[in-house]
C-alpha atoms as a PDB file:
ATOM      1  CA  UNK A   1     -39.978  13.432  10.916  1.00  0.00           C
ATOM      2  CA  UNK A   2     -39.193  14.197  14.576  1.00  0.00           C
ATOM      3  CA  UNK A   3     -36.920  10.898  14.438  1.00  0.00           C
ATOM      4  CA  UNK A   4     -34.382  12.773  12.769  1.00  0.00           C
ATOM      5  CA  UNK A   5     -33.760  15.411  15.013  1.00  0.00           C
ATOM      6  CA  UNK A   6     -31.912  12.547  17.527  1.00  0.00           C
ATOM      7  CA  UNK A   7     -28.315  13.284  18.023  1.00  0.00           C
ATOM      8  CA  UNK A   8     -27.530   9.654  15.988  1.00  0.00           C
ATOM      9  CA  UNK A   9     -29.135  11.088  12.884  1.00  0.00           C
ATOM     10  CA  UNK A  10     -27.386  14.797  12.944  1.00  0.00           C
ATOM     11  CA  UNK A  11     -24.693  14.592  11.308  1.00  0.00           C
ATOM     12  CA  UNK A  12     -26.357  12.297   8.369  1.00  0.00           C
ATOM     13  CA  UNK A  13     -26.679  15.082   5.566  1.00  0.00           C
ATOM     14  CA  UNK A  14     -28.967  14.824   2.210  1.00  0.00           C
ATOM     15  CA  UNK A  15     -26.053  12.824   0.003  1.00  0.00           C
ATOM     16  CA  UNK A  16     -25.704  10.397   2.842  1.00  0.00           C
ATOM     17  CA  UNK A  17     -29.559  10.020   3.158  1.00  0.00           C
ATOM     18  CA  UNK A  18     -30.085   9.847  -0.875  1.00  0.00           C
ATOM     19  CA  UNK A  19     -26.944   6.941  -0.413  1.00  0.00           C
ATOM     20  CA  UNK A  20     -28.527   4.818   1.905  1.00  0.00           C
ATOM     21  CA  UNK A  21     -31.730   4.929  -0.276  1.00  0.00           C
ATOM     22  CA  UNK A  22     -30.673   4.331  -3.336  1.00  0.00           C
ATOM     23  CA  UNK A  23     -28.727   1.057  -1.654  1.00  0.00           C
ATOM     24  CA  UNK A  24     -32.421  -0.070   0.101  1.00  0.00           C
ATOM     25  CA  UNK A  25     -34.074   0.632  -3.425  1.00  0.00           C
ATOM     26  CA  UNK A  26     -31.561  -1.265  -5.177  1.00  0.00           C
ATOM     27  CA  UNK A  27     -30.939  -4.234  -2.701  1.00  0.00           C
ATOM     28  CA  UNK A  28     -34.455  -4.243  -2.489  1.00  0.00           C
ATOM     29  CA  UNK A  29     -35.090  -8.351  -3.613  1.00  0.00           C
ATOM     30  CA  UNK A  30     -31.706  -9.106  -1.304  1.00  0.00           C
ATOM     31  CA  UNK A  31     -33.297  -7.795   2.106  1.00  0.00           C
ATOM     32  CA  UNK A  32     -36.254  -9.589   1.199  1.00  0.00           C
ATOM     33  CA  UNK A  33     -34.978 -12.606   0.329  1.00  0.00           C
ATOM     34  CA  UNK A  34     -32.413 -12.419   3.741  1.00  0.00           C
ATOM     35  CA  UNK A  35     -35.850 -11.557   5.716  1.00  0.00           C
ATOM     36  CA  UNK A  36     -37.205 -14.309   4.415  1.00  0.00           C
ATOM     37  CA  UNK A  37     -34.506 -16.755   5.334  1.00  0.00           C
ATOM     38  CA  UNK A  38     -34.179 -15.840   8.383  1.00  0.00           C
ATOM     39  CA  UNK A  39     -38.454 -16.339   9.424  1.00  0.00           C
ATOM     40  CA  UNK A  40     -38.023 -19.473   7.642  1.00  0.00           C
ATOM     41  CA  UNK A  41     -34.830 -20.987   9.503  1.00  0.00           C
ATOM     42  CA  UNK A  42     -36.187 -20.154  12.883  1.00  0.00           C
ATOM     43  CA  UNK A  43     -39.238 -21.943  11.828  1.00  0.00           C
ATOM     44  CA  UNK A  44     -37.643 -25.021  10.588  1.00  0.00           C
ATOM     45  CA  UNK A  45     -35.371 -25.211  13.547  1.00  0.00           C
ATOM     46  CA  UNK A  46     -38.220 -24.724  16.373  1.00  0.00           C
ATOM     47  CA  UNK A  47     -40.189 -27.183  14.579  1.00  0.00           C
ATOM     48  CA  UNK A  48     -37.342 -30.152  14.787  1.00  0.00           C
ATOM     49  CA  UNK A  49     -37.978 -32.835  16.995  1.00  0.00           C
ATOM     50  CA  UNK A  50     -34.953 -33.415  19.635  1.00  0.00           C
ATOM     51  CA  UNK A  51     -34.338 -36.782  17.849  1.00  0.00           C
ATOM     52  CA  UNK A  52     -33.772 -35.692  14.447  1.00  0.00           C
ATOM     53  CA  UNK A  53     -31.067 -33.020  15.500  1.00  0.00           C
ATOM     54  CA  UNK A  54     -27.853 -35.266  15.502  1.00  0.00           C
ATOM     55  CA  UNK A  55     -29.239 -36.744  11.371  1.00  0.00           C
ATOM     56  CA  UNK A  56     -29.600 -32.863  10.459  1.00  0.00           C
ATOM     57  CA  UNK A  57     -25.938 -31.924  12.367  1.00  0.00           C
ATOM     58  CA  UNK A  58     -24.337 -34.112   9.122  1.00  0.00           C
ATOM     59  CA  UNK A  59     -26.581 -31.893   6.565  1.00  0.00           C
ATOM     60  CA  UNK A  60     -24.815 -29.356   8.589  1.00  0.00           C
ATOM     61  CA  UNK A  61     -21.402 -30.773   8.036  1.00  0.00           C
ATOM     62  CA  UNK A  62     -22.303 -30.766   4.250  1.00  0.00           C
ATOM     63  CA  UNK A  63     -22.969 -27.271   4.019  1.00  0.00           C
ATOM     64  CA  UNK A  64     -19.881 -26.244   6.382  1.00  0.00           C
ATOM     65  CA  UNK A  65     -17.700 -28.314   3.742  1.00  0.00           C
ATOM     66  CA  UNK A  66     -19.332 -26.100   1.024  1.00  0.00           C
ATOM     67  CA  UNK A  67     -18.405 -22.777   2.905  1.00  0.00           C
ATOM     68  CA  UNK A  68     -15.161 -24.037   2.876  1.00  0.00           C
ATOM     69  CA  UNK A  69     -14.495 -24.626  -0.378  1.00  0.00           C
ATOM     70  CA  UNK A  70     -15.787 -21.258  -1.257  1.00  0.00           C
ATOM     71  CA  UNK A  71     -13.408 -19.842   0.880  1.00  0.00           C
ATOM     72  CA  UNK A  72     -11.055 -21.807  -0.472  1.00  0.00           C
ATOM     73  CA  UNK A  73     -11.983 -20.375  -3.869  1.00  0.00           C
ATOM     74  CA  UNK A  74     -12.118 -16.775  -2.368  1.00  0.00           C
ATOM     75  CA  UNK A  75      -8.872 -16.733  -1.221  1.00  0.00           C
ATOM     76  CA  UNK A  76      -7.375 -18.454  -4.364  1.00  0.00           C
ATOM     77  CA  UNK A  77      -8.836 -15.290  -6.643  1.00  0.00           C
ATOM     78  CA  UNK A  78      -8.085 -12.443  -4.154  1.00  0.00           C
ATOM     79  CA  UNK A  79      -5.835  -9.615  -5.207  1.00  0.00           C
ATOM     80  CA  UNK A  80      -3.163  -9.833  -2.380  1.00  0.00           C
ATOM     81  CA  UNK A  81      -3.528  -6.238  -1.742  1.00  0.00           C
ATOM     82  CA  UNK A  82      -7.061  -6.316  -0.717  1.00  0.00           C
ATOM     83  CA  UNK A  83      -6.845  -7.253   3.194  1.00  0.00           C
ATOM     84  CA  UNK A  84     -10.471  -7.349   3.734  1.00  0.00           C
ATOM     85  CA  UNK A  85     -11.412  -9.944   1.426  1.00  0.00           C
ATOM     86  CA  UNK A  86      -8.133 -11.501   2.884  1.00  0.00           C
ATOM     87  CA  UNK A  87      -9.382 -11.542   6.005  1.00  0.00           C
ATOM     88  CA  UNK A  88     -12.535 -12.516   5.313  1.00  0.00           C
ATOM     89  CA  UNK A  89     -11.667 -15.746   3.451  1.00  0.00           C
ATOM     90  CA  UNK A  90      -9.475 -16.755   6.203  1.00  0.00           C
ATOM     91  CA  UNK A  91     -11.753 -16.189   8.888  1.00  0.00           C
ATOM     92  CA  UNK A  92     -14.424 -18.293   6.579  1.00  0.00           C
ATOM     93  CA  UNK A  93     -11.675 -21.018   6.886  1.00  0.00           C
ATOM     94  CA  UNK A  94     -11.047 -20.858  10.026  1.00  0.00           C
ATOM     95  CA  UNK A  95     -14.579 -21.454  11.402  1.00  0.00           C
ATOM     96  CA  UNK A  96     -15.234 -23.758   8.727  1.00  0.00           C
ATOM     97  CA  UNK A  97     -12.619 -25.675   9.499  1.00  0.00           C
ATOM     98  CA  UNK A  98     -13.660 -25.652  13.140  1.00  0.00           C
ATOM     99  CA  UNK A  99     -17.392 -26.725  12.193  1.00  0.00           C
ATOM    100  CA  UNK A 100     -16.755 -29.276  10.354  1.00  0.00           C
ATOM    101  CA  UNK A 101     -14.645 -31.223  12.171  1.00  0.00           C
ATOM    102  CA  UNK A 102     -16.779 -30.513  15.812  1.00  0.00           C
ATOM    103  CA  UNK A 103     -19.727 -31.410  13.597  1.00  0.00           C
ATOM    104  CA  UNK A 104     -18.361 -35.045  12.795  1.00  0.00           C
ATOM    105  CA  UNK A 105     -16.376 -35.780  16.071  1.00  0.00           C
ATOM    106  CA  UNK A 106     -19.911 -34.717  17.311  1.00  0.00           C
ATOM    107  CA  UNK A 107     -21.870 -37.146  14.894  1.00  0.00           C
ATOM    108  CA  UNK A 108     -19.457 -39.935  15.024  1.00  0.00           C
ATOM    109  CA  UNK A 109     -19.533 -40.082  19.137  1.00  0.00           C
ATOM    110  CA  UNK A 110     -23.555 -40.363  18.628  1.00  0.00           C
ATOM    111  CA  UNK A 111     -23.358 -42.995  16.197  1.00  0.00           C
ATOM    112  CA  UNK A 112     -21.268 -44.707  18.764  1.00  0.00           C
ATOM    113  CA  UNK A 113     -23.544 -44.852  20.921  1.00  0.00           C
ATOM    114  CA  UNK A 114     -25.877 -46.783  18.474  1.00  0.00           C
ATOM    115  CA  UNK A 115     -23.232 -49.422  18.516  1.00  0.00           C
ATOM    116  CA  UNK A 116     -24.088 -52.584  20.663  1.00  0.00           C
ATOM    117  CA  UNK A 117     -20.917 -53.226  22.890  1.00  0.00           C
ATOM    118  CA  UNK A 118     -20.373 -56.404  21.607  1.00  0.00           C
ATOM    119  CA  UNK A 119     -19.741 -54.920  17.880  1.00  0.00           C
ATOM    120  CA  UNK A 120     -17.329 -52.105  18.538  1.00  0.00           C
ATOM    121  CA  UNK A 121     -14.096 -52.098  16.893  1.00  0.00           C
END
């Protein structure tokens, strides 16, 4: 256990040790499960042809419109006292916001593009 005589782990005492275990041991399935998501986005993503990215970017849009409406939700049931959560929500908002409407200014201007000149509006 020579690891733990580096200066980062020295001031980590037996309580703070037995803390951080018990959260591994009982987040256990969670890390897995985020380990797991992770492997399998990067392979999903690497494996996606160049064509099929702008069809996938409205899946995206989807799922941006669901992380706002959980933020939405978050924000609705927050004690006003608790700033983190606060912030949080907001900051969920905020990006989704941003996401979602980049993500169909984004697929709208390719779809244009799929337009014969003759047929635009």
């Amino acid at each position: 256990m020579k690891f733990l005589s580096h200066p980062v782990f020295l001031h980590l005492n037996k309580s703070n040790m037995d803390t951080i275990l018990n959260f591994i041991i009982e987040n256990i399935n969670v890390i897995y499960l985020i380990t797991f998501a992770i492997f399998l986005g990067f392979e999903v993503i690497s494996s996606i042809p160049t064509v099929l990215h702008t069809p996938l970017m409205s899946g995206s849009n989807a799922i941006s419109g669901v992380v706002l409406i959980g933020a939405i939700l978050l924000i609705r049931q927050t004690d006003s006292s608790d700033y983190l959560t606060l912030i949080m929500a907001l900051l969920g908002i905020i990006l989704g916001t941003l996401n979602l409407v980049g993500g169909f200014a984004v697929t709208h201007r390719m779809l244009e593009m799929f337009n014969k000149k003759g047929r635009k509006k």
